[in-house]
C-alpha atoms as a PDB file:
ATOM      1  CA  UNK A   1      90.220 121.928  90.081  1.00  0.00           C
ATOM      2  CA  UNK A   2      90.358 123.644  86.617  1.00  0.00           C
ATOM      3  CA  UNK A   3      88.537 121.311  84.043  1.00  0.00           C
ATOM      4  CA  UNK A   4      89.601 121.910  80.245  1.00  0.00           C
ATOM      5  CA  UNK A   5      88.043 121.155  77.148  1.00  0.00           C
ATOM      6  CA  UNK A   6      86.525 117.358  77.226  1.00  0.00           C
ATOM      7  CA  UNK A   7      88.434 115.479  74.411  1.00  0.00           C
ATOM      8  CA  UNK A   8      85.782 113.168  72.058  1.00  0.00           C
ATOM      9  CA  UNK A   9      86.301 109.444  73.740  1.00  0.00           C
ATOM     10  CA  UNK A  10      85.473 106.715  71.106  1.00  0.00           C
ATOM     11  CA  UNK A  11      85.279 103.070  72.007  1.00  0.00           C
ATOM     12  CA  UNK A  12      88.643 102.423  74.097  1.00  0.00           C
ATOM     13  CA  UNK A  13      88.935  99.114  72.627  1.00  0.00           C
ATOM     14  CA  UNK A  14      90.084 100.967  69.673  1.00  0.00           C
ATOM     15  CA  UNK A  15      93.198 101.914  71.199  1.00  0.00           C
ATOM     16  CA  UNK A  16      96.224  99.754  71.738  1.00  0.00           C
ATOM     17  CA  UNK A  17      97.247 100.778  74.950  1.00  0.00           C
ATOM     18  CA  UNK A  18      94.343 102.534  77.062  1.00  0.00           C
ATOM     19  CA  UNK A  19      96.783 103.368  79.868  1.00  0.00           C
ATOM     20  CA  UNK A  20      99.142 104.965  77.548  1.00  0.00           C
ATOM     21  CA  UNK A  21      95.772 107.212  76.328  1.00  0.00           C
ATOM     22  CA  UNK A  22      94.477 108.116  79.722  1.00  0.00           C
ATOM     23  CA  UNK A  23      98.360 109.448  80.112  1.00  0.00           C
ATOM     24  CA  UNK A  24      98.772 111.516  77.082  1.00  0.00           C
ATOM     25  CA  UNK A  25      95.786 113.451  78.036  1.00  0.00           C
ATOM     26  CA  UNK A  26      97.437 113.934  81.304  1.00  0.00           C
ATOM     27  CA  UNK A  27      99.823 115.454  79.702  1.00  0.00           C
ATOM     28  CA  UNK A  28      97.527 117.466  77.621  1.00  0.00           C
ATOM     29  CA  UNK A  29      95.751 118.844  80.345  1.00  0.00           C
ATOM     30  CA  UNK A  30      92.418 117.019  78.900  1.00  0.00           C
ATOM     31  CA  UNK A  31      89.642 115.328  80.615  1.00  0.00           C
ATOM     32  CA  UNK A  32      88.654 112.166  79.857  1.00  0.00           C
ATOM     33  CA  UNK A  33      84.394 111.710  80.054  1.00  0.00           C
ATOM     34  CA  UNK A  34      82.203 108.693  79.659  1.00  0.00           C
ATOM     35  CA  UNK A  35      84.699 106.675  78.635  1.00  0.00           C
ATOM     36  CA  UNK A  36      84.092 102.712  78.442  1.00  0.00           C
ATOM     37  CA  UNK A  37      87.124 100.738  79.401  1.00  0.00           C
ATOM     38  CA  UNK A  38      86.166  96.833  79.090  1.00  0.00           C
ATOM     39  CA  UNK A  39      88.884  94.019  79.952  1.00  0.00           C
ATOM     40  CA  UNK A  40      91.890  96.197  80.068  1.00  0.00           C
ATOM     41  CA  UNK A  41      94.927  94.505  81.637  1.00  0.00           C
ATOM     42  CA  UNK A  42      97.738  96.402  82.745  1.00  0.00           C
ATOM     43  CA  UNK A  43     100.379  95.885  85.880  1.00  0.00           C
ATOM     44  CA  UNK A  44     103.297  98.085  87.183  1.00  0.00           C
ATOM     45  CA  UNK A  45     102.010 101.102  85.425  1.00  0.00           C
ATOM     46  CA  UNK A  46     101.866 104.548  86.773  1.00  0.00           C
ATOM     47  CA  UNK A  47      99.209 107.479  86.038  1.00  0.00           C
ATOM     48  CA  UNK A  48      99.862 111.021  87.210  1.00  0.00           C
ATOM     49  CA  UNK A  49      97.223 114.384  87.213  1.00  0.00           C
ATOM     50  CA  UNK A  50      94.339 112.310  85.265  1.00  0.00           C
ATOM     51  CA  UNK A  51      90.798 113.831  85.444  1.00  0.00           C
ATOM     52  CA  UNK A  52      88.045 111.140  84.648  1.00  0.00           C
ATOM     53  CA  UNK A  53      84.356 111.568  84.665  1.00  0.00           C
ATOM     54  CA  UNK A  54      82.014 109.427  84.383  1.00  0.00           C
ATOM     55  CA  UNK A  55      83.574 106.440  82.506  1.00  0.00           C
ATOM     56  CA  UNK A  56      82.832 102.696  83.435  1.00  0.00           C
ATOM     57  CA  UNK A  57      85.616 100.215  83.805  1.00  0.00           C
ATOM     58  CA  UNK A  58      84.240  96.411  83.075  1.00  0.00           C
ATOM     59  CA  UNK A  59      86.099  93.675  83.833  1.00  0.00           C
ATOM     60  CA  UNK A  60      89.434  95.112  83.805  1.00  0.00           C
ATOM     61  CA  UNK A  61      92.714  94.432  85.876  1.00  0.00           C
ATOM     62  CA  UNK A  62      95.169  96.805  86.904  1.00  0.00           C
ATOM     63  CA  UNK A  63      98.058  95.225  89.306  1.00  0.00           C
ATOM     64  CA  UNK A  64     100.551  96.628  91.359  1.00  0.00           C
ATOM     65  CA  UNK A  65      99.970 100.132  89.413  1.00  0.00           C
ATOM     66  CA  UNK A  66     100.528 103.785  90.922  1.00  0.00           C
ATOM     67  CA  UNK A  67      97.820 106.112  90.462  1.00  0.00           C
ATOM     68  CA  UNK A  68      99.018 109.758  91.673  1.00  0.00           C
ATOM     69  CA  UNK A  69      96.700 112.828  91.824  1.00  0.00           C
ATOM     70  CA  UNK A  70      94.877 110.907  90.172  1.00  0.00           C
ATOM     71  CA  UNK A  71      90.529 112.423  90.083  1.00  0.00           C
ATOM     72  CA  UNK A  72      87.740 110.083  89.697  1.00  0.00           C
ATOM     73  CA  UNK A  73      84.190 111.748  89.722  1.00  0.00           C
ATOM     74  CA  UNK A  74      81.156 109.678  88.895  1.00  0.00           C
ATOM     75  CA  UNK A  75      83.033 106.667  87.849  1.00  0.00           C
ATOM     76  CA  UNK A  76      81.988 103.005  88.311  1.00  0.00           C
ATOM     77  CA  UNK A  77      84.481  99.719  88.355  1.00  0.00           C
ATOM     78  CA  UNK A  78      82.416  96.430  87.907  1.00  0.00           C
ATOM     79  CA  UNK A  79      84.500  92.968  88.017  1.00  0.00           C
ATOM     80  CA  UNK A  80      87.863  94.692  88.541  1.00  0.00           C
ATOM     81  CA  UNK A  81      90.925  93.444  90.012  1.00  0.00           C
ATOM     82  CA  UNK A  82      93.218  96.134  91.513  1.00  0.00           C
ATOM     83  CA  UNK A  83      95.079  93.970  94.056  1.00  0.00           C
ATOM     84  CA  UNK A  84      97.951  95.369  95.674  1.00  0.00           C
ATOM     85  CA  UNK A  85      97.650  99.261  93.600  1.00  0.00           C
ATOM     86  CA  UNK A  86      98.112 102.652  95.248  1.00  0.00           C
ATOM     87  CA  UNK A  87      96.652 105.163  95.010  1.00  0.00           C
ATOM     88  CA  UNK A  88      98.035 108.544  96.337  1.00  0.00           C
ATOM     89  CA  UNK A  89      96.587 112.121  96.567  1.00  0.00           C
ATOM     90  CA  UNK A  90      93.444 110.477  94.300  1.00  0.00           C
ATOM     91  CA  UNK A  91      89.953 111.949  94.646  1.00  0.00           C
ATOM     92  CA  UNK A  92      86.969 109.799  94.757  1.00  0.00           C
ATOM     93  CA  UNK A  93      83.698 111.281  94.374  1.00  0.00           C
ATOM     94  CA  UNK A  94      80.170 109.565  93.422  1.00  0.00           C
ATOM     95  CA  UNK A  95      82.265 106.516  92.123  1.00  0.00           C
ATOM     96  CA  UNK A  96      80.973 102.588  92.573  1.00  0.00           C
ATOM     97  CA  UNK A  97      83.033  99.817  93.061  1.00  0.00           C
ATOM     98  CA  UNK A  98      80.825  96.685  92.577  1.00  0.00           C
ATOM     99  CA  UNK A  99      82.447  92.968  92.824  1.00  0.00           C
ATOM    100  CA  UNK A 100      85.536  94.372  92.695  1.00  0.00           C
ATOM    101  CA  UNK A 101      88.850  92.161  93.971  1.00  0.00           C
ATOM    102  CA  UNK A 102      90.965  95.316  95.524  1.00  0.00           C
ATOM    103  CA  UNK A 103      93.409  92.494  97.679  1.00  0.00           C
ATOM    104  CA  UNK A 104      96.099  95.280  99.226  1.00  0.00           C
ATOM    105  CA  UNK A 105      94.703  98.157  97.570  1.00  0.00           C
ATOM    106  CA  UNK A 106      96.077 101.096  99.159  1.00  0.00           C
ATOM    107  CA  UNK A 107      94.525 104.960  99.628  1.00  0.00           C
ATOM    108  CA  UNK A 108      96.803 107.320 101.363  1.00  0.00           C
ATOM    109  CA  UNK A 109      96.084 111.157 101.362  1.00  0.00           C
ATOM    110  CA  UNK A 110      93.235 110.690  99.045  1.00  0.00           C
ATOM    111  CA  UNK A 111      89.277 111.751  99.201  1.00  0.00           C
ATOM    112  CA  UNK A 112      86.225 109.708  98.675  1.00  0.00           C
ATOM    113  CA  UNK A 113      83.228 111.405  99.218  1.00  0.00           C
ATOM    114  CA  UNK A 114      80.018 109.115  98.038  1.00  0.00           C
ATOM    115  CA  UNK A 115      81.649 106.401  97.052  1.00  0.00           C
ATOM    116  CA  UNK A 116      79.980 102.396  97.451  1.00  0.00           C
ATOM    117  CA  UNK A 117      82.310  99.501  97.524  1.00  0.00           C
ATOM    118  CA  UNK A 118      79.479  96.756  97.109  1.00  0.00           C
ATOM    119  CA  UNK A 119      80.306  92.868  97.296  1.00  0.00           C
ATOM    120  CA  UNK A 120      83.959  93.638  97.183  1.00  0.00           C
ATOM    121  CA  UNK A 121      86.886  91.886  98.693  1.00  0.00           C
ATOM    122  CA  UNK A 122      89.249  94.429 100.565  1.00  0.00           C
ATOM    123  CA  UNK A 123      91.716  91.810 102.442  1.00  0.00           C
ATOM    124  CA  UNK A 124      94.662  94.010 103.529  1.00  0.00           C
ATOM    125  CA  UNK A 125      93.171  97.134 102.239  1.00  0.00           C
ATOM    126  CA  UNK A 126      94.943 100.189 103.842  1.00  0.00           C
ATOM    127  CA  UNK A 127      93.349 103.869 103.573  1.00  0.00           C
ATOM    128  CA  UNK A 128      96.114 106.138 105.551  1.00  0.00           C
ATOM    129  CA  UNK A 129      95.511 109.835 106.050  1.00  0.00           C
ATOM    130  CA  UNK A 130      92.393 109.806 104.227  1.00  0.00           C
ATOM    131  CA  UNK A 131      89.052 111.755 104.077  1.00  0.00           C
ATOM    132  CA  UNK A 132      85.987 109.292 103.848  1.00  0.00           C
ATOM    133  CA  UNK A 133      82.886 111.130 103.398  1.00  0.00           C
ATOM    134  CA  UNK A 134      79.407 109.318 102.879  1.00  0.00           C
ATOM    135  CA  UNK A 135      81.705 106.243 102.164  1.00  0.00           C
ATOM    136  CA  UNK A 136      79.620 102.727 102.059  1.00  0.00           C
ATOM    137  CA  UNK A 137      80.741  99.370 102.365  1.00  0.00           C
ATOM    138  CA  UNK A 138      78.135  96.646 101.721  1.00  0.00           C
ATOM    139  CA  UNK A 139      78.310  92.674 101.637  1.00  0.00           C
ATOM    140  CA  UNK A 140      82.302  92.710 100.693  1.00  0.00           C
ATOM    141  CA  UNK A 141      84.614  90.641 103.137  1.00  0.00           C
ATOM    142  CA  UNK A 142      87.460  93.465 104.684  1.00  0.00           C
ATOM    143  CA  UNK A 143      90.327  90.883 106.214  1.00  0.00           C
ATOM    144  CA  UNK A 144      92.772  92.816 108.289  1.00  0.00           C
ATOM    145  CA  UNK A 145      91.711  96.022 106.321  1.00  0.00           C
ATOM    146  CA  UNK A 146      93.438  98.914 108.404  1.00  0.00           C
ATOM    147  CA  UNK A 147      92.596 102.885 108.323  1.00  0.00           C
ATOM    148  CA  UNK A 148      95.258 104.888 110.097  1.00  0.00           C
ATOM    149  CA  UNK A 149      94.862 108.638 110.705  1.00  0.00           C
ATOM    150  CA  UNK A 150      91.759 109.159 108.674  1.00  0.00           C
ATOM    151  CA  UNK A 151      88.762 111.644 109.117  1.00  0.00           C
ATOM    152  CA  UNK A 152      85.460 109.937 108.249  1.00  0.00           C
ATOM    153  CA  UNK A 153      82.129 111.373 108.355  1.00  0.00           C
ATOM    154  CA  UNK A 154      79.136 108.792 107.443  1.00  0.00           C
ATOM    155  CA  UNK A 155      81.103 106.104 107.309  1.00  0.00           C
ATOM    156  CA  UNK A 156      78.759 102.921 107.275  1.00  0.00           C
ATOM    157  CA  UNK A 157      79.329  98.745 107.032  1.00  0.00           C
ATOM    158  CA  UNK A 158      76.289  96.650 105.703  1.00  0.00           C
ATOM    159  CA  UNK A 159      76.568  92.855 105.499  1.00  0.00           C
ATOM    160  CA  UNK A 160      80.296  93.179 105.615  1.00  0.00           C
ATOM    161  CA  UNK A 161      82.662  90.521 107.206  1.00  0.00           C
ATOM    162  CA  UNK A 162      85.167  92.030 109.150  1.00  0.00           C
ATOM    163  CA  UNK A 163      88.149  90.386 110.216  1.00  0.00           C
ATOM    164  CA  UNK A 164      91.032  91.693 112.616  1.00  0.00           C
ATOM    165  CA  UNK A 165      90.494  95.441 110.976  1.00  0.00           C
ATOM    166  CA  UNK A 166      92.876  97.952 112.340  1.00  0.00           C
ATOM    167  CA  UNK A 167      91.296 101.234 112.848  1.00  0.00           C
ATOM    168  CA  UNK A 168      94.181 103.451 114.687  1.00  0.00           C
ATOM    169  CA  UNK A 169      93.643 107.193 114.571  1.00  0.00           C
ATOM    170  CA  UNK A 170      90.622 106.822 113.029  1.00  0.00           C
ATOM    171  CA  UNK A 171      87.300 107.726 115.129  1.00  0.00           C
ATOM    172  CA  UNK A 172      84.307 105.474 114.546  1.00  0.00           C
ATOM    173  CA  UNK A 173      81.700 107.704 115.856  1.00  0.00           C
ATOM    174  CA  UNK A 174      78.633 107.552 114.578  1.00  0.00           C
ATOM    175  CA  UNK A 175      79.929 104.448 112.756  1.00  0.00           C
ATOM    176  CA  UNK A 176      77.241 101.216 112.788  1.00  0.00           C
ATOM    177  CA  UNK A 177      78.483  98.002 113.114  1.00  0.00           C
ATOM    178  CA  UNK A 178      76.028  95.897 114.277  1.00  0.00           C
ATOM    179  CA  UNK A 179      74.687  94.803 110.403  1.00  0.00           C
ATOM    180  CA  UNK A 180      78.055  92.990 109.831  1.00  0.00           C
ATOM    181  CA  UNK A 181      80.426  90.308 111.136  1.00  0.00           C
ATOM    182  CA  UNK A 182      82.818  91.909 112.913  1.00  0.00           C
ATOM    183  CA  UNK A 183      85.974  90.199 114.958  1.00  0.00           C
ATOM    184  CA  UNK A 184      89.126  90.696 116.512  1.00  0.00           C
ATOM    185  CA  UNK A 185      89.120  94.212 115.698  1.00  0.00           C
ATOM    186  CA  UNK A 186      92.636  96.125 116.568  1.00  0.00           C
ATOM    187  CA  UNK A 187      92.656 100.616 117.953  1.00  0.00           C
ATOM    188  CA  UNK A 188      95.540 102.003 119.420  1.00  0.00           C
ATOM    189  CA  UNK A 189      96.022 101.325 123.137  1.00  0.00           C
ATOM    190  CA  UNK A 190      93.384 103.292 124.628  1.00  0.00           C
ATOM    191  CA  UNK A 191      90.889 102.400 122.401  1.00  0.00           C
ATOM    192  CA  UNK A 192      89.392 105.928 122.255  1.00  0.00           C
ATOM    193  CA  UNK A 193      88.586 105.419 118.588  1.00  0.00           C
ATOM    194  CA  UNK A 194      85.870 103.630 119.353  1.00  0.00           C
ATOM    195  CA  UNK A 195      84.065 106.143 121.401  1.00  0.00           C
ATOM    196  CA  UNK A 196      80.499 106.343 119.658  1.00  0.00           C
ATOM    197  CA  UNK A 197      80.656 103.520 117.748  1.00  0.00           C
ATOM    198  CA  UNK A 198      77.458 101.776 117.710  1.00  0.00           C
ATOM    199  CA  UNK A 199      77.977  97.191 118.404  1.00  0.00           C
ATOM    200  CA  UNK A 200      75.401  94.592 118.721  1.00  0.00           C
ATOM    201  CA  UNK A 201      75.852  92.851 123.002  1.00  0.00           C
ATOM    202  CA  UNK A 202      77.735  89.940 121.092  1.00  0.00           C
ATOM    203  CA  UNK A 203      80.455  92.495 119.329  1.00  0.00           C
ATOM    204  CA  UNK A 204      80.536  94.698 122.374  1.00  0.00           C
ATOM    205  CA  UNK A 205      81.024  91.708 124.535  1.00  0.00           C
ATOM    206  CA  UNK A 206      83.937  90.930 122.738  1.00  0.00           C
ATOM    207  CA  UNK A 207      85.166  94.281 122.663  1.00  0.00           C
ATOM    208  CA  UNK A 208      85.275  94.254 126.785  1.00  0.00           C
ATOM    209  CA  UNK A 209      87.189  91.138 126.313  1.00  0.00           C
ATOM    210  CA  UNK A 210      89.896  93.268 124.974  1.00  0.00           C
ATOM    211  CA  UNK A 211      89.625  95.770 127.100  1.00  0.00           C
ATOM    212  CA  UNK A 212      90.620  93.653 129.628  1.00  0.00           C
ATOM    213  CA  UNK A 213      87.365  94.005 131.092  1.00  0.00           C
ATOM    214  CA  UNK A 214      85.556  90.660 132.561  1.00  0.00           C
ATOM    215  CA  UNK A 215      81.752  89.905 132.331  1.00  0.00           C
ATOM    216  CA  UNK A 216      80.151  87.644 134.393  1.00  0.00           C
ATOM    217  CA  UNK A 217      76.305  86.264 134.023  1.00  0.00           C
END
């Protein structure tokens, strides 16, 4: 990725419409760095080709919004809503999502590589032809959260609470969940996605149960 010039970032609160900033220097071909964005509200907007590095995003909601090509590197969201955006062809690297509501957030064809989603709610979440690298999930609640066709490498859930997640093309090797509630989980028919998946006897248990397999005492 070719990085230009860094444009001076005052306080954002300064400007009228933040969204409509972070677009003009789209267009500009400008980076936007350490950049504090604090209770911005915006829905149904759309960002294309934005490069932002390390800027901090407090308390701010952006619904139903299209983020396209979108690059994120050391970025952190605290208190966000993003419920029901997508984002598509985005890049996620070192970024931090902490107590974040992302309710139907959806990743297709992007990258995270380091990223944390900590105490975050991800019901209906949907990552699609992703590439999760070093990606961590810890004490956020994941209600029918589905990843379809993505690669994952380090891929771990702490204190999570998993509900009826779909995981379809996806493989789970290497993947630990024996740290988090996990139930009624959904893989395609032959459930060779979860081939080296690690379970505690209670999730495994279950697991046979679905598998048609029957376990007597």
């Amino acid at each position: 990725m070719q990085i230009s010039a860094v444009k001076p970032m005052p306080d954002t609160r300064a400007f009228a419409d933040p969204i409509a900033y972070i677009r003009s220097c789209a267009e500009a071909d400008e980076d936007i760095s350490s950049a504090e964005f604090s209770g911005v509200e915006a829905a149904y907007e759309e960002v294309y080709s934005a490069d932002l590095y390390s800027c901090k995003f407090s308390a701010c909601r952006f619904t139903d919004c299209n983020f396209e090509k979108v690059y994120f590197k050391d970025c952190e969201f605290s208190g966000c809503d993003l419920s029901n955006s997508a984002f598509s062809d985005c890049c996620f690297k070192g970024c931090k999502f902490r107590g974040c509501r992302l309710l139907g957030i959806s990743l297709d064809e992007c990258v995270c590589e380091g990223v944390r989603f900590e105490n975050c709610t991800l019901d209906y979440a949907v990552f699609s032809n992703s590439k999760l690298a070093v990606t961590a999930f810890s004490e956020s609640a994941m209600l029918s959260a589905a990843f379809i066709s993505c690669t994952q490498r380090g891929l771990s859930f702490s204190g999570c609470t998993i509900t009826k997640p779909q995981f379809t093309r996806t493989s789970l090797k290497g993947v630990d969940f024996s740290d988090s509630r996990l139930s009624s989980l959904v893989t395609s028919d032959g459930f060779s996605e979860l081939r080296g998946a690690y379970f505690t006897p209670a999730q495994a248990a279950e697991l046979a149960l679905l598998m048609g397999i029957k376990i007597k005492n």
